[in-house]
PDB file of N, CA and C in Angstrom:
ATOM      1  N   UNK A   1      40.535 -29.013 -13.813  1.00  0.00           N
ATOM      2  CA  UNK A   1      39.955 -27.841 -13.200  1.00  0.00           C
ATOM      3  C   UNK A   1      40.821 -27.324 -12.071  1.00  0.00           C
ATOM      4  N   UNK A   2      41.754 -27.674 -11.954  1.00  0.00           N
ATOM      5  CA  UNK A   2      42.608 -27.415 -10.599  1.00  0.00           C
ATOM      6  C   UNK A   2      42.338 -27.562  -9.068  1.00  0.00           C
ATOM      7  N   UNK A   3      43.095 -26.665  -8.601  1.00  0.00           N
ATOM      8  CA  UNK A   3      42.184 -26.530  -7.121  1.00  0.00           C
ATOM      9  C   UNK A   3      40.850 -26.431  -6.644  1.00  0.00           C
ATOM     10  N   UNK A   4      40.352 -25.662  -7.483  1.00  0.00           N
ATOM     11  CA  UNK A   4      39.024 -25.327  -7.554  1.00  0.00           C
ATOM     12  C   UNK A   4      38.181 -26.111  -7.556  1.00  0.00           C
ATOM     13  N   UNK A   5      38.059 -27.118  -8.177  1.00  0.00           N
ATOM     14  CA  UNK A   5      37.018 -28.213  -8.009  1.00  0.00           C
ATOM     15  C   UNK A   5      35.828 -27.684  -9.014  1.00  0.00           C
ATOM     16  N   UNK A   6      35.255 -28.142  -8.849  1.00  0.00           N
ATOM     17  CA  UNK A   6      33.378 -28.212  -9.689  1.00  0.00           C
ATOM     18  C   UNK A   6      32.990 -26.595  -9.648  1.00  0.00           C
ATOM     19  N   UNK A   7      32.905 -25.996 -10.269  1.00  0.00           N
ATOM     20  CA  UNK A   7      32.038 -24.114 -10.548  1.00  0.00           C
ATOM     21  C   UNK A   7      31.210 -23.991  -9.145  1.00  0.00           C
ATOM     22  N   UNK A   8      30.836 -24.889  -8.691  1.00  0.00           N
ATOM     23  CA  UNK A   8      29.623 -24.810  -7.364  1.00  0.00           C
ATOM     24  C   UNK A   8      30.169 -24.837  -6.041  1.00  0.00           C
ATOM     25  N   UNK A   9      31.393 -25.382  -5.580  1.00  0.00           N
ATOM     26  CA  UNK A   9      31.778 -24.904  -4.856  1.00  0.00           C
ATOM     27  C   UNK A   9      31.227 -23.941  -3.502  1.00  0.00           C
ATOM     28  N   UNK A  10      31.306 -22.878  -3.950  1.00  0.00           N
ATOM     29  CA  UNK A  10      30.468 -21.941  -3.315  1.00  0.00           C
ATOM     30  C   UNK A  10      29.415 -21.811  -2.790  1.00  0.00           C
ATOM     31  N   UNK A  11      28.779 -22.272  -3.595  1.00  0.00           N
ATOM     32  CA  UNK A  11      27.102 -21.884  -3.062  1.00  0.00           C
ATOM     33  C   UNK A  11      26.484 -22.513  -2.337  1.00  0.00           C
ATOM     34  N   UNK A  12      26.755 -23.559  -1.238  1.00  0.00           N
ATOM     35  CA  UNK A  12      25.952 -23.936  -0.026  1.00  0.00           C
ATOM     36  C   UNK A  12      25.789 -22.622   0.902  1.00  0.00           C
ATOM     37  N   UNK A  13      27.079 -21.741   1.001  1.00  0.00           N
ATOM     38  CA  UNK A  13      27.143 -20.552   1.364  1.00  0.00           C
ATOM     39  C   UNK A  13      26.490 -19.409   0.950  1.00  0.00           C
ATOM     40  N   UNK A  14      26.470 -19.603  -0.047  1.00  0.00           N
ATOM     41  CA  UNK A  14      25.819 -18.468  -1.064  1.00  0.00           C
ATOM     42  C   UNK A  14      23.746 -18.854  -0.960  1.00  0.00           C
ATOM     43  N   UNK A  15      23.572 -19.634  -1.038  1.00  0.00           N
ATOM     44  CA  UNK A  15      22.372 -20.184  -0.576  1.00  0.00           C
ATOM     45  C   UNK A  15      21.774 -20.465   0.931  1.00  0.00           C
ATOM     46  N   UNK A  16      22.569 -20.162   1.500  1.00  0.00           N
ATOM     47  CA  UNK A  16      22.507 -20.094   3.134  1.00  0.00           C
ATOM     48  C   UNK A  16      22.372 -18.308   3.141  1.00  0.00           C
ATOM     49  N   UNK A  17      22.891 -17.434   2.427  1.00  0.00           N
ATOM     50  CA  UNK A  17      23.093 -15.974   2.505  1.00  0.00           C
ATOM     51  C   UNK A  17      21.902 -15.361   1.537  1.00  0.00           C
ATOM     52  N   UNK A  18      21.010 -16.491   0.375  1.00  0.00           N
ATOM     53  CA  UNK A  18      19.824 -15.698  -0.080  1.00  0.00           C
ATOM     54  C   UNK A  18      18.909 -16.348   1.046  1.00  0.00           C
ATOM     55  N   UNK A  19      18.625 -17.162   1.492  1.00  0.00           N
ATOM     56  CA  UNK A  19      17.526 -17.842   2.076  1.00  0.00           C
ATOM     57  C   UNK A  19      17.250 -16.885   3.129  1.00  0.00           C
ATOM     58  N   UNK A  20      18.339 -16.546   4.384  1.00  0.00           N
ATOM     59  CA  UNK A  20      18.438 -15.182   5.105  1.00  0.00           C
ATOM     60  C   UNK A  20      17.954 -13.765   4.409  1.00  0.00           C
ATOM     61  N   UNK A  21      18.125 -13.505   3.229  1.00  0.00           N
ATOM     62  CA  UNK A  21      17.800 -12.271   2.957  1.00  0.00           C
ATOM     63  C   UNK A  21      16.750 -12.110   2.712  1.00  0.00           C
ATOM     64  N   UNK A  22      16.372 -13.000   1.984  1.00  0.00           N
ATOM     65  CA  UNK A  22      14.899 -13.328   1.921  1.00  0.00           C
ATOM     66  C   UNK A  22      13.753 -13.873   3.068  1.00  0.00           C
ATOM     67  N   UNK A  23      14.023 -14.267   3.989  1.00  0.00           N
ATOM     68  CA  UNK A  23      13.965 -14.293   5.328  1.00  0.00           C
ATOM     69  C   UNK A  23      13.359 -13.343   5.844  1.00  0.00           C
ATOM     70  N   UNK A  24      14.634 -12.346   5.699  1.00  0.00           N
ATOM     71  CA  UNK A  24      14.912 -10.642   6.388  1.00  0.00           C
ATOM     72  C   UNK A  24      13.464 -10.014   5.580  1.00  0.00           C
ATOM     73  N   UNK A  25      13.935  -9.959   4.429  1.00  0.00           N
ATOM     74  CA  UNK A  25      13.085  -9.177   3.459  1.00  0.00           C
ATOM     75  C   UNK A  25      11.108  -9.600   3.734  1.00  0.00           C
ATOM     76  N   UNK A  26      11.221 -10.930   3.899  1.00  0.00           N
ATOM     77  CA  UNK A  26       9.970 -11.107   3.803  1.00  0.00           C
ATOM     78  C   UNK A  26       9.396 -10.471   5.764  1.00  0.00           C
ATOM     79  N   UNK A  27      10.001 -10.644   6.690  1.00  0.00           N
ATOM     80  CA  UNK A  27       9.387  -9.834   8.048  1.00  0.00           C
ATOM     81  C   UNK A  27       9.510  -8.720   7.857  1.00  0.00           C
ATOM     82  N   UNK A  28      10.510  -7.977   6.960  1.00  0.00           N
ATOM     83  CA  UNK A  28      10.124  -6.369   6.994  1.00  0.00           C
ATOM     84  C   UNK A  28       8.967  -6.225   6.110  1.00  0.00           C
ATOM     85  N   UNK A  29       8.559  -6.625   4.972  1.00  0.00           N
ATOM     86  CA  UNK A  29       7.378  -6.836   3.974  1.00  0.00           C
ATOM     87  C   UNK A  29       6.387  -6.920   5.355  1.00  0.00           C
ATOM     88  N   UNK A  30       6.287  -7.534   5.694  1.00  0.00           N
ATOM     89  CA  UNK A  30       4.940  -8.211   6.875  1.00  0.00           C
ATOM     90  C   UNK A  30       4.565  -6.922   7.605  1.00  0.00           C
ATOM     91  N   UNK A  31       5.915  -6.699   7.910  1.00  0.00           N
ATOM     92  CA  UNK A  31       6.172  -4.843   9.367  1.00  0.00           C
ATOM     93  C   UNK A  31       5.290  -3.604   8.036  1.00  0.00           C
ATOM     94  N   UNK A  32       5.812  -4.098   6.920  1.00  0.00           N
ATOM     95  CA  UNK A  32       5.098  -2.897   6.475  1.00  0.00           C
ATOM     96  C   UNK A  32       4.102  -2.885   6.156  1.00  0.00           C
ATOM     97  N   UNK A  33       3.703  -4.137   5.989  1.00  0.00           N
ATOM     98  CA  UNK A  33       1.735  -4.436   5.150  1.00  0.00           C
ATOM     99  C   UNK A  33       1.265  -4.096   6.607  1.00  0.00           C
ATOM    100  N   UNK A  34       1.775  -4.298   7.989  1.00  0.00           N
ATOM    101  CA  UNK A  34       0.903  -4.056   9.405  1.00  0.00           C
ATOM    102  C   UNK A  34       0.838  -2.399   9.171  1.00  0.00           C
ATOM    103  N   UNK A  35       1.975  -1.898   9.194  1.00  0.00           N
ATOM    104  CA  UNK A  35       1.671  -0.376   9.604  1.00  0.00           C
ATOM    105  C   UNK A  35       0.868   0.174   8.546  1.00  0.00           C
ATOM    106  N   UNK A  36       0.841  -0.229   6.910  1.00  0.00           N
ATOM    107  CA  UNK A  36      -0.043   0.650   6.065  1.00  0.00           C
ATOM    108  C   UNK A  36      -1.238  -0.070   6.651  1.00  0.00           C
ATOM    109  N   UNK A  37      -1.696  -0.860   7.273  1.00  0.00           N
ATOM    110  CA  UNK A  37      -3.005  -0.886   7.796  1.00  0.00           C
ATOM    111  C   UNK A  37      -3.376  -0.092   8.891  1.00  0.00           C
ATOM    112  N   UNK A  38      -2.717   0.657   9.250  1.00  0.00           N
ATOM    113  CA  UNK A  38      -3.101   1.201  10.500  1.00  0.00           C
ATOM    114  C   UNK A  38      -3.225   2.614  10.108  1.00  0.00           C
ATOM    115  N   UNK A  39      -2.318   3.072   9.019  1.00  0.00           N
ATOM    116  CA  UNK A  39      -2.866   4.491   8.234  1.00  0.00           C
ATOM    117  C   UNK A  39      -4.038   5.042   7.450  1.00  0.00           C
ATOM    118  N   UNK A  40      -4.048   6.204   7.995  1.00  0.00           N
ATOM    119  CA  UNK A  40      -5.353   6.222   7.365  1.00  0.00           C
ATOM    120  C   UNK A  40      -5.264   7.554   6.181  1.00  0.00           C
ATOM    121  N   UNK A  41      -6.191   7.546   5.390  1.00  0.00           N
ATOM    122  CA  UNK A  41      -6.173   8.866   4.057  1.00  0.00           C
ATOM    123  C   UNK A  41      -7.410   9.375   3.636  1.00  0.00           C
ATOM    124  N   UNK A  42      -7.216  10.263   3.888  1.00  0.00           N
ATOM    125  CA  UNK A  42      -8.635  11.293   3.753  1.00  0.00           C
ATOM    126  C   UNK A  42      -8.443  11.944   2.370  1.00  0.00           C
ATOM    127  N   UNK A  43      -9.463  11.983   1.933  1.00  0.00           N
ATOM    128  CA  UNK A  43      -9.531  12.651   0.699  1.00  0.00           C
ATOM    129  C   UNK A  43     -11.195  13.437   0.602  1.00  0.00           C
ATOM    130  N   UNK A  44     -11.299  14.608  -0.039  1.00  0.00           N
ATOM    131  CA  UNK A  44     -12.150  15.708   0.052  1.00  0.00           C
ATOM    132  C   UNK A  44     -12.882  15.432  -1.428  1.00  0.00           C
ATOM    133  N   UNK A  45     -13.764  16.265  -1.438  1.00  0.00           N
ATOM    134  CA  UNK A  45     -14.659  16.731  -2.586  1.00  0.00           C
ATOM    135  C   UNK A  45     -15.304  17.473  -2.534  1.00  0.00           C
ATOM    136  N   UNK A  46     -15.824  18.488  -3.689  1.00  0.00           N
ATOM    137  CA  UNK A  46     -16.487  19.779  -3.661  1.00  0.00           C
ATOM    138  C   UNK A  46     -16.044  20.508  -2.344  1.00  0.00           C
ATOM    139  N   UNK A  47     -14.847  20.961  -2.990  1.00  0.00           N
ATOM    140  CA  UNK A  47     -13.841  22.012  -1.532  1.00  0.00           C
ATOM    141  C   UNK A  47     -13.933  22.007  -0.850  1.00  0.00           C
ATOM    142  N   UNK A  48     -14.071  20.394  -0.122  1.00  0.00           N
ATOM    143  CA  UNK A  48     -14.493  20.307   1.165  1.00  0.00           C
ATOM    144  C   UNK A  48     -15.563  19.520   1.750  1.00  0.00           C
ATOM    145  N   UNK A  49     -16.544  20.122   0.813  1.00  0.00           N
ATOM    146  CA  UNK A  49     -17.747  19.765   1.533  1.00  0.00           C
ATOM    147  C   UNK A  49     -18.071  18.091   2.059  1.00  0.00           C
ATOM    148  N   UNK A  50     -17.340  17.355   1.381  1.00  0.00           N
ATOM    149  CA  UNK A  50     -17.950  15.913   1.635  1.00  0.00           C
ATOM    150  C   UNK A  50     -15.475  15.105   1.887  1.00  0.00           C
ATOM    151  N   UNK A  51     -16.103  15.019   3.072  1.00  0.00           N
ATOM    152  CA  UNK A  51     -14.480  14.005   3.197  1.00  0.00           C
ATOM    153  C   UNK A  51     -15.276  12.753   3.479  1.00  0.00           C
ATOM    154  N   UNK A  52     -13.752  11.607   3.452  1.00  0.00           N
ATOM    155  CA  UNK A  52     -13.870  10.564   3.419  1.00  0.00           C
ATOM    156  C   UNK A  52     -12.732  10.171   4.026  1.00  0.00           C
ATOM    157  N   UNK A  53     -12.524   9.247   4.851  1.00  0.00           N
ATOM    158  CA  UNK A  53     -11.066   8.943   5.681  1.00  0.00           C
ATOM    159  C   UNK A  53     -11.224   6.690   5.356  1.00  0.00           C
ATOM    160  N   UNK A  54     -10.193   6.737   4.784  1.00  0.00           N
ATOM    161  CA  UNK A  54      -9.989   5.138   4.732  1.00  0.00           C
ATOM    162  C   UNK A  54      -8.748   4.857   5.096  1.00  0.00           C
ATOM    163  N   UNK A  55      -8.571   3.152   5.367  1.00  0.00           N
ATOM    164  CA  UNK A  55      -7.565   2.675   6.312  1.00  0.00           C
ATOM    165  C   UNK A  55      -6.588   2.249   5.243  1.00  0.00           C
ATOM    166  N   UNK A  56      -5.302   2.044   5.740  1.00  0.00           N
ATOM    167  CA  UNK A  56      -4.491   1.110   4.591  1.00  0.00           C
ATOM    168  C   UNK A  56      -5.319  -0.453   4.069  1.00  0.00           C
ATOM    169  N   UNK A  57      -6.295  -0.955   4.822  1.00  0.00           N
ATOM    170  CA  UNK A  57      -7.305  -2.176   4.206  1.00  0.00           C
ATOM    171  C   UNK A  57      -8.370  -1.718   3.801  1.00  0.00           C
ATOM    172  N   UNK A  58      -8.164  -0.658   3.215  1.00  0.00           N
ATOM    173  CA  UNK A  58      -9.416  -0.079   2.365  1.00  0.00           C
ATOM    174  C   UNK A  58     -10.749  -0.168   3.135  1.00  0.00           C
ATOM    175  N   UNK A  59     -10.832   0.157   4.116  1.00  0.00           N
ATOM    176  CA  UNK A  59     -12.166   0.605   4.912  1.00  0.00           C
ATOM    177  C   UNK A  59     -12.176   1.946   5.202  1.00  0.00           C
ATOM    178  N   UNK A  60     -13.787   2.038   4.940  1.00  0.00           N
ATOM    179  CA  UNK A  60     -13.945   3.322   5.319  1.00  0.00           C
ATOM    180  C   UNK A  60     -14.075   3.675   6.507  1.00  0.00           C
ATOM    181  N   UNK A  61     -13.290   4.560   7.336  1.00  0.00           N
ATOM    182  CA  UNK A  61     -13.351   5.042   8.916  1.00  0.00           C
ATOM    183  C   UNK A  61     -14.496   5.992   9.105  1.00  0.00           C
ATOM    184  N   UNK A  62     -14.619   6.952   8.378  1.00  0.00           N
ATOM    185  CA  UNK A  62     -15.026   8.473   8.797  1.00  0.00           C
ATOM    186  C   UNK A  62     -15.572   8.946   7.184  1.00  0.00           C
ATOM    187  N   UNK A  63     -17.074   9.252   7.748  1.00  0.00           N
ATOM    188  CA  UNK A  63     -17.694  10.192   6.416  1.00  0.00           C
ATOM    189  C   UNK A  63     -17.958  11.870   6.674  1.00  0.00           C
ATOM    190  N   UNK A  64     -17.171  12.841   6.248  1.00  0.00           N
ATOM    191  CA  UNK A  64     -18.085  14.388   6.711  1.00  0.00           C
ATOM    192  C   UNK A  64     -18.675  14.711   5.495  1.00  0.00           C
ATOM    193  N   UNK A  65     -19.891  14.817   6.139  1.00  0.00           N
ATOM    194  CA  UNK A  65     -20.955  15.727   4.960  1.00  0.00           C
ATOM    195  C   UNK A  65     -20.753  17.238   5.828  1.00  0.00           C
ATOM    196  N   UNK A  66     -20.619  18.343   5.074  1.00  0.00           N
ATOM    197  CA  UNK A  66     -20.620  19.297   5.304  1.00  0.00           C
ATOM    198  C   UNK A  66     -22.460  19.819   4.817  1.00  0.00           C
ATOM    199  N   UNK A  67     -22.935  20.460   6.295  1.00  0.00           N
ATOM    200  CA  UNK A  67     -24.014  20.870   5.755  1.00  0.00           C
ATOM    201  C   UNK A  67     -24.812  21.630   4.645  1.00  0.00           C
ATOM    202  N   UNK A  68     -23.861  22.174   4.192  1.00  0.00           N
ATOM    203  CA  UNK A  68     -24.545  23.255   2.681  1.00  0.00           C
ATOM    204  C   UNK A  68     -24.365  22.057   1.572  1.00  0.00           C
ATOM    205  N   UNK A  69     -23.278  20.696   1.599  1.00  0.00           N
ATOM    206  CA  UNK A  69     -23.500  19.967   0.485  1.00  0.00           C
ATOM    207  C   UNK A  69     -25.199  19.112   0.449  1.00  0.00           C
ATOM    208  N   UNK A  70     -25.785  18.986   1.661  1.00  0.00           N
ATOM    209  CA  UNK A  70     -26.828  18.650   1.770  1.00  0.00           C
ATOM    210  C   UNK A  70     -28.489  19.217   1.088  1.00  0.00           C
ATOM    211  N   UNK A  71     -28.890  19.078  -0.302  1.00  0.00           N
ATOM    212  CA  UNK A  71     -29.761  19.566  -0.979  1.00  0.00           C
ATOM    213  C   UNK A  71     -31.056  18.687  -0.942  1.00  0.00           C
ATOM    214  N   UNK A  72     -31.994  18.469  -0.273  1.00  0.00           N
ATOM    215  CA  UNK A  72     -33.406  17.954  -0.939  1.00  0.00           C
ATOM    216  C   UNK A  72     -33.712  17.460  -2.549  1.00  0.00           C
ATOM    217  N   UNK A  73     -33.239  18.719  -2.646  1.00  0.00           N
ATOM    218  CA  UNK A  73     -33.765  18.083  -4.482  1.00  0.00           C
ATOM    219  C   UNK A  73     -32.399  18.014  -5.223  1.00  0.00           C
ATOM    220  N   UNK A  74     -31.295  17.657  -4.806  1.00  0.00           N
ATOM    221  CA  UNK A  74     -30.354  17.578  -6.012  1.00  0.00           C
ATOM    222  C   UNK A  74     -29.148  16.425  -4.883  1.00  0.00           C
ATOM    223  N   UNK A  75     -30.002  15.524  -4.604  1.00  0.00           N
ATOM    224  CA  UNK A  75     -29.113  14.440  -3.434  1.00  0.00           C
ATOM    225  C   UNK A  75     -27.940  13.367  -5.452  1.00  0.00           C
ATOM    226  N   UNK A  76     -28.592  13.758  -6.266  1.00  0.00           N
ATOM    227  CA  UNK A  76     -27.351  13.197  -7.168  1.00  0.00           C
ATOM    228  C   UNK A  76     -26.119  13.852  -6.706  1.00  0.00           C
ATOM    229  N   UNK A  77     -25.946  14.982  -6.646  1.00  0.00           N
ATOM    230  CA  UNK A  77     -24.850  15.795  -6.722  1.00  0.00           C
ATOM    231  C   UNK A  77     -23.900  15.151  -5.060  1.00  0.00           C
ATOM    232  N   UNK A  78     -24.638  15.486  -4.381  1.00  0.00           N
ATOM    233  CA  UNK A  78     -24.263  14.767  -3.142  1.00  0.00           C
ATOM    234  C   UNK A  78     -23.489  13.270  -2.985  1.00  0.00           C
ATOM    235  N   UNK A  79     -24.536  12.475  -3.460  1.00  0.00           N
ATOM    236  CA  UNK A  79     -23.586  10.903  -4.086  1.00  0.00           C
ATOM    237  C   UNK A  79     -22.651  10.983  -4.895  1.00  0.00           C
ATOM    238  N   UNK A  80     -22.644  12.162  -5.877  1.00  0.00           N
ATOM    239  CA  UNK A  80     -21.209  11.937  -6.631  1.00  0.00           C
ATOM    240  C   UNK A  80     -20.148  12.286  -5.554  1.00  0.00           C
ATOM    241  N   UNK A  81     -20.384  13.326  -5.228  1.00  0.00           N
ATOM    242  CA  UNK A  81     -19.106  13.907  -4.124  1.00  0.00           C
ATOM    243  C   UNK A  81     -18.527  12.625  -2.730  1.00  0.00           C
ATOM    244  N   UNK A  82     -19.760  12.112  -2.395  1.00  0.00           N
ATOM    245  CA  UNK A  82     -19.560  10.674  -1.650  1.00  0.00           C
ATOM    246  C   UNK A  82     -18.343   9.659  -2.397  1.00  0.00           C
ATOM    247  N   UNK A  83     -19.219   9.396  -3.635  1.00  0.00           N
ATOM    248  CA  UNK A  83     -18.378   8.744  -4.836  1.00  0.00           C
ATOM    249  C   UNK A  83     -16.840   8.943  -5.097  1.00  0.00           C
ATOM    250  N   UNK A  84     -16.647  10.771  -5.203  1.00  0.00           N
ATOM    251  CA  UNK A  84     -15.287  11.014  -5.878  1.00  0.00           C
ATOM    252  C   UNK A  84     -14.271  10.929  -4.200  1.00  0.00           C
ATOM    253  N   UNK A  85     -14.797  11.150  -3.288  1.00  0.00           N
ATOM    254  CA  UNK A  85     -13.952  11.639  -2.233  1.00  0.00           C
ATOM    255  C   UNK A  85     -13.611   9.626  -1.395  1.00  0.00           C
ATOM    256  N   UNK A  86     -14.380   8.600  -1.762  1.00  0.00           N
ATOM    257  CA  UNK A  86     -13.975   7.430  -1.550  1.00  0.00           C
ATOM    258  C   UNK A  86     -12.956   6.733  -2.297  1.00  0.00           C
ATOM    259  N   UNK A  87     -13.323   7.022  -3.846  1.00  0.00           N
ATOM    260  CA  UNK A  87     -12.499   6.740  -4.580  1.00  0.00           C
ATOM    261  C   UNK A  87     -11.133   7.232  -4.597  1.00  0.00           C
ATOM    262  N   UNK A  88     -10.998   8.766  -4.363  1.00  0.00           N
ATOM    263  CA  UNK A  88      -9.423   9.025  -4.129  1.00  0.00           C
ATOM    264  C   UNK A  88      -9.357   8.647  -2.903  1.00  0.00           C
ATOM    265  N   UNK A  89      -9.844   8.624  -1.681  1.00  0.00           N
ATOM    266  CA  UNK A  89      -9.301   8.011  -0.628  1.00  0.00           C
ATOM    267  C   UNK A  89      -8.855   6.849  -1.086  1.00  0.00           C
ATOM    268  N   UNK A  90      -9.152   5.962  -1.156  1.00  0.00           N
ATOM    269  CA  UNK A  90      -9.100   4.772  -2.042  1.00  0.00           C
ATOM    270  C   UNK A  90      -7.912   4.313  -2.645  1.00  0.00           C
ATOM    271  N   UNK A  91      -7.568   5.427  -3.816  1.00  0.00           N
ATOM    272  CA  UNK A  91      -6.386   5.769  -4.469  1.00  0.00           C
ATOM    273  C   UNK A  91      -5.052   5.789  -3.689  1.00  0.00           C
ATOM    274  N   UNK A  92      -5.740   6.632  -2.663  1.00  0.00           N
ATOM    275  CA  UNK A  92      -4.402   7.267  -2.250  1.00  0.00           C
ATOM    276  C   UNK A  92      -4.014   6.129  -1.169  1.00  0.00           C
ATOM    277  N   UNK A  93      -4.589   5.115  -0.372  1.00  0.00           N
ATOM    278  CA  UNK A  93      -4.431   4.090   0.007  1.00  0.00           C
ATOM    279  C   UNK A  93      -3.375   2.864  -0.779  1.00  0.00           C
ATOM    280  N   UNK A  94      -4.034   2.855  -1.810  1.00  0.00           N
ATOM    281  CA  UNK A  94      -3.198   2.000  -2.975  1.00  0.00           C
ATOM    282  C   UNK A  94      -2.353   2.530  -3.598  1.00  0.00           C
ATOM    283  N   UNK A  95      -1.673   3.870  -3.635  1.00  0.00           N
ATOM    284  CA  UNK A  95      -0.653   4.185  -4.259  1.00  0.00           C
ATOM    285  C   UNK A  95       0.014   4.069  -3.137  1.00  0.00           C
ATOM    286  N   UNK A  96       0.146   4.320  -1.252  1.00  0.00           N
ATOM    287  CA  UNK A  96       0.829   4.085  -0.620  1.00  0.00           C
ATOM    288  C   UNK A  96       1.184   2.429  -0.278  1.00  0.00           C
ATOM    289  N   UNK A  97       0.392   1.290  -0.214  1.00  0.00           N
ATOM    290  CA  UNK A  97       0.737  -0.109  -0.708  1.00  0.00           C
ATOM    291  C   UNK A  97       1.616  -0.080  -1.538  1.00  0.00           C
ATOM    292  N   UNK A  98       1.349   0.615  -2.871  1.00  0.00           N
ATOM    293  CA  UNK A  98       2.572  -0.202  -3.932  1.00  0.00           C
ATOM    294  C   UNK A  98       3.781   0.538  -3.727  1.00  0.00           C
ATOM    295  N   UNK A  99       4.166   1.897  -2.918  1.00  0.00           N
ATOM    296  CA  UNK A  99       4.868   2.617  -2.566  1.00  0.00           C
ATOM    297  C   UNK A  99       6.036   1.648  -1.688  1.00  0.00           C
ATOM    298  N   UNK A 100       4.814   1.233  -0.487  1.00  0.00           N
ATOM    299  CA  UNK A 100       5.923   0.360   0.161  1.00  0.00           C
ATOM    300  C   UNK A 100       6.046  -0.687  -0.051  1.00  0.00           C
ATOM    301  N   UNK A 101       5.329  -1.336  -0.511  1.00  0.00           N
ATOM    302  CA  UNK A 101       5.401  -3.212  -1.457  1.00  0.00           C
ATOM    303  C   UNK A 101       6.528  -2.869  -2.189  1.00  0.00           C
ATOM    304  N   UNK A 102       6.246  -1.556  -3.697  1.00  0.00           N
ATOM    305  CA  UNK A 102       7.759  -1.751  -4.480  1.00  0.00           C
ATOM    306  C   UNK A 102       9.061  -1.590  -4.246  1.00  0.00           C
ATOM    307  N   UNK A 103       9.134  -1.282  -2.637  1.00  0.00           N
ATOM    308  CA  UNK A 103      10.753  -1.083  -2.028  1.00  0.00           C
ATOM    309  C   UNK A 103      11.158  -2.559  -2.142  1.00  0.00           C
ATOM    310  N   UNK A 104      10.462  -3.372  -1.745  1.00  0.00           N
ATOM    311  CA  UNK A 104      10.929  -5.082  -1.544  1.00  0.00           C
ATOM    312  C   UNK A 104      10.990  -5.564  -3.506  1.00  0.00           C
ATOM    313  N   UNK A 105      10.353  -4.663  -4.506  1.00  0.00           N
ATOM    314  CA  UNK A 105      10.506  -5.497  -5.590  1.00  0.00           C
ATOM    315  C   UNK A 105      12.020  -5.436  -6.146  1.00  0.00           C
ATOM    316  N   UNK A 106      12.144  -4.267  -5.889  1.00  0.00           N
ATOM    317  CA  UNK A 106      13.635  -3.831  -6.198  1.00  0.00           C
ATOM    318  C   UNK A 106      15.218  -4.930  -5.715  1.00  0.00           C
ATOM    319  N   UNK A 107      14.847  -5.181  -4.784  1.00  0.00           N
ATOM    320  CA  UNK A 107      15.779  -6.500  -3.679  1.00  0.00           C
ATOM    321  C   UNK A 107      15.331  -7.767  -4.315  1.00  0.00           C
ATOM    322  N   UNK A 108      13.961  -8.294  -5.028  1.00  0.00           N
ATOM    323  CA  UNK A 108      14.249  -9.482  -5.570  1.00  0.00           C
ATOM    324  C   UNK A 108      14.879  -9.363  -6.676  1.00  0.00           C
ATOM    325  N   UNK A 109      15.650  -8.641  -7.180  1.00  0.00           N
ATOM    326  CA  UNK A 109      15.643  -8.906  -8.577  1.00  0.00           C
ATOM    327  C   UNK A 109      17.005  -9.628  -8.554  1.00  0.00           C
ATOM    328  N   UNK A 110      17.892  -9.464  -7.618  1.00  0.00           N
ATOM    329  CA  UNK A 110      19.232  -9.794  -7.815  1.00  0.00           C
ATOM    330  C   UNK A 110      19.344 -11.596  -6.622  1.00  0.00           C
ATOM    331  N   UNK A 111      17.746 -12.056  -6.880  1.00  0.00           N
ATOM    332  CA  UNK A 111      17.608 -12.892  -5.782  1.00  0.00           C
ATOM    333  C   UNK A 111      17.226 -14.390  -6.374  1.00  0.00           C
ATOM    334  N   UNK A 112      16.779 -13.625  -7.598  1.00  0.00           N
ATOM    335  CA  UNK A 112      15.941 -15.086  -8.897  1.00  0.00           C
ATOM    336  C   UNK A 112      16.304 -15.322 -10.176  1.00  0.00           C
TER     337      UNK A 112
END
């Protein structure tokens, strides 16, 4: 084999340089799961009439009922709009998670 010695050589170094990146990678992961908790996403229903504001940990902050969505005899219609305006809040919470979660999936791949 020559000078070179054994194929492995290398990699105490090379394994000292993923353990760090991964290191790195996993406190910025942490920095970002903190700040999407601290964001928040509002999402509407019936043009308005009914918002909903949730956190990056999926809690709900803030409900507006707009007064004309408010009916006596047709409170179904009302719960759906409750319904649709949590759920895309909701949504839109979890599409920003995997938004910033899948920046870090991209960096393991060249890691395993």
């Amino acid at each position: 084999m020559g000078k070179r010695g054994g194929g492995f050589s290398g990699m105490p170094g090379n394994m000292n340089n993923l353990m760090k990146q991964a290191q790195r990678m996993q406190r910025q992961m942490e920095e970002s799961a903190k700040e999407l908790e601290t964001k928040e996403f509002t999402a509407a229903a019936g043009g308005g009439a009914v918002k909903v504001t949730v956190t990056g940990k999926m809690e709900v902050t803030k409900v507006e009922i707009s007064p004309e969505a408010v009916d006596p005899e047709d409170v179904e219609t009302l719960e759906d709009l409750v319904m649709v305006a949590v759920n895309e809040a909701i949504k839109q919470a979890n599409e920003a998670s995997q938004s910033a979660m899948g920046k870090f999936a991209g960096g393991l791949g060249g890691m395993f």
